[in-house]
C-alpha atoms as a PDB file:
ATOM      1  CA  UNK A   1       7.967   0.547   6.331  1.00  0.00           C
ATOM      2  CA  UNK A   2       4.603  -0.061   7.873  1.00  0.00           C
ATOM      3  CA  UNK A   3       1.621  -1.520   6.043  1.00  0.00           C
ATOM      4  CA  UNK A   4      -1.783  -1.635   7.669  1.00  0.00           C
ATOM      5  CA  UNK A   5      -5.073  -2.538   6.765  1.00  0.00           C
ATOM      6  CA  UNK A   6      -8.903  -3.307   8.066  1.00  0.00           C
ATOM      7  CA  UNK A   7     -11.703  -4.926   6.093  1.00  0.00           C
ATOM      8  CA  UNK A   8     -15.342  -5.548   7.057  1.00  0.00           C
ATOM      9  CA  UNK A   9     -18.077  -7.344   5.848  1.00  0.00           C
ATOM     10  CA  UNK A  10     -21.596  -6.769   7.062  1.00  0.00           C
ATOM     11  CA  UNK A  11     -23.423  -9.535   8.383  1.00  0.00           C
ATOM     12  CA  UNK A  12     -26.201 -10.917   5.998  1.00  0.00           C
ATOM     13  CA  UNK A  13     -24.483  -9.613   2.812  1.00  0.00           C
ATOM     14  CA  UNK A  14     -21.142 -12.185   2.334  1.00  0.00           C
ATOM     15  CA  UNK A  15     -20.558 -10.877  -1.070  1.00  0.00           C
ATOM     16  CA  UNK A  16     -19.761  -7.329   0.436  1.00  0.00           C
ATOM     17  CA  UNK A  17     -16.724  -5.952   1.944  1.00  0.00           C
ATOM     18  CA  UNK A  18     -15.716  -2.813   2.268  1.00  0.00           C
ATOM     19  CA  UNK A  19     -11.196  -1.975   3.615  1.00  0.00           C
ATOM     20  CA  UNK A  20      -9.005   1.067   4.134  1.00  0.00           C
ATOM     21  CA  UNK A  21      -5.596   0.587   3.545  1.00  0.00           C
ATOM     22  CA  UNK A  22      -2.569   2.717   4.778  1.00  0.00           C
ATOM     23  CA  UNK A  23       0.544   1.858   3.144  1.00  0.00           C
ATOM     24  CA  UNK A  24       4.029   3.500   4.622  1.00  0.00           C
ATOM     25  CA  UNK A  25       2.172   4.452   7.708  1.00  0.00           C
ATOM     26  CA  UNK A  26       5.271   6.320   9.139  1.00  0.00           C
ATOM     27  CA  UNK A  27       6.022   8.322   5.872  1.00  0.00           C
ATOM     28  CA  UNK A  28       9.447   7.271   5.393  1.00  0.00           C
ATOM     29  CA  UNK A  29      11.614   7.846   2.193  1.00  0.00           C
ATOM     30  CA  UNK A  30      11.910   4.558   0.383  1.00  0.00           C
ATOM     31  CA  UNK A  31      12.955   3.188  -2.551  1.00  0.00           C
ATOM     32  CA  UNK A  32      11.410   0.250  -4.536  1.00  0.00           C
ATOM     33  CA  UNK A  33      13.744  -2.740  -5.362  1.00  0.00           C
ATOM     34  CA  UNK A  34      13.584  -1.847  -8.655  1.00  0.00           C
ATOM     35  CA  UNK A  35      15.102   1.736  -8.707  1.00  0.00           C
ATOM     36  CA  UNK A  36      17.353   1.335  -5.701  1.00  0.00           C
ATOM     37  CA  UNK A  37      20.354   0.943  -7.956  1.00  0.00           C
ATOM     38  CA  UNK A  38      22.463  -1.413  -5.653  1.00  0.00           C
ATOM     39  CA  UNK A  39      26.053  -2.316  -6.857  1.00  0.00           C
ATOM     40  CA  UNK A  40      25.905   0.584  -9.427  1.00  0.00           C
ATOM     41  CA  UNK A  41      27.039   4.040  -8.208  1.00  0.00           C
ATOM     42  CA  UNK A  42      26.112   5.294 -10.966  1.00  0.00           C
ATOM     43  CA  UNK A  43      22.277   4.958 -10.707  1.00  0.00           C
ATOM     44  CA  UNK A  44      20.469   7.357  -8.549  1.00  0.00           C
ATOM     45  CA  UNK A  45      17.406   5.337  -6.566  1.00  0.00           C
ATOM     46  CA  UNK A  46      14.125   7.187  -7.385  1.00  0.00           C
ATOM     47  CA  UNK A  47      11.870   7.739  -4.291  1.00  0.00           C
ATOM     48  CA  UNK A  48       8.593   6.177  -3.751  1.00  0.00           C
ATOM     49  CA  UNK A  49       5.595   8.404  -2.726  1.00  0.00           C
ATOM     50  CA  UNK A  50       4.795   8.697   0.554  1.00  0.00           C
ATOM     51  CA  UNK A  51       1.746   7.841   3.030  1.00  0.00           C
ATOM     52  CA  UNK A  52      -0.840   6.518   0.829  1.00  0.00           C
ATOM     53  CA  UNK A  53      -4.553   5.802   2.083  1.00  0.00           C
ATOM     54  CA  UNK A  54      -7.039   3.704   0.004  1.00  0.00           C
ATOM     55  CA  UNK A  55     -10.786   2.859   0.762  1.00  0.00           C
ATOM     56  CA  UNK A  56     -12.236   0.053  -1.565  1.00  0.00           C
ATOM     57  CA  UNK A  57     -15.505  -1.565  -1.911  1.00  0.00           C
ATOM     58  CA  UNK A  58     -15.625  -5.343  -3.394  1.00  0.00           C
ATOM     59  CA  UNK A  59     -18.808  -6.957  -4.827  1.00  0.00           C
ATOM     60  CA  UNK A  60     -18.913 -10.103  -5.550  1.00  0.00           C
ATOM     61  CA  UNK A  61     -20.991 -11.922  -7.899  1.00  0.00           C
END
């Protein structure tokens, strides 16, 4: 699985950034640690959603 991410913060305003995140860039089918259900056979591993994309802006005072 491929993370990826790319902040920026203007010049003149150091309290201010703004990033895009893309989390499983490739889309593949995953499970989390916690549901993967090693050494049981019994447990069936619940997938994680897919591609996710996030744009955030931080302000900091």
């Amino acid at each position: 699985m491929v993370n990826l991410y790319a902040a920026y913060a203007p010049r003149g305003l150091d309290n201010f950034e703004i990033r895009l995140d893309v989390r499983n860039l490739f889309d593949e089918t995953y499970a989390s640690r916690s549901s993967d259900g090693i050494d049981s056979t019994r447990v069936i591993a619940l997938n994680e959603p897919g591609r996710t994309i996030g744009l955030t802006a931080r302000l900091r005072f």
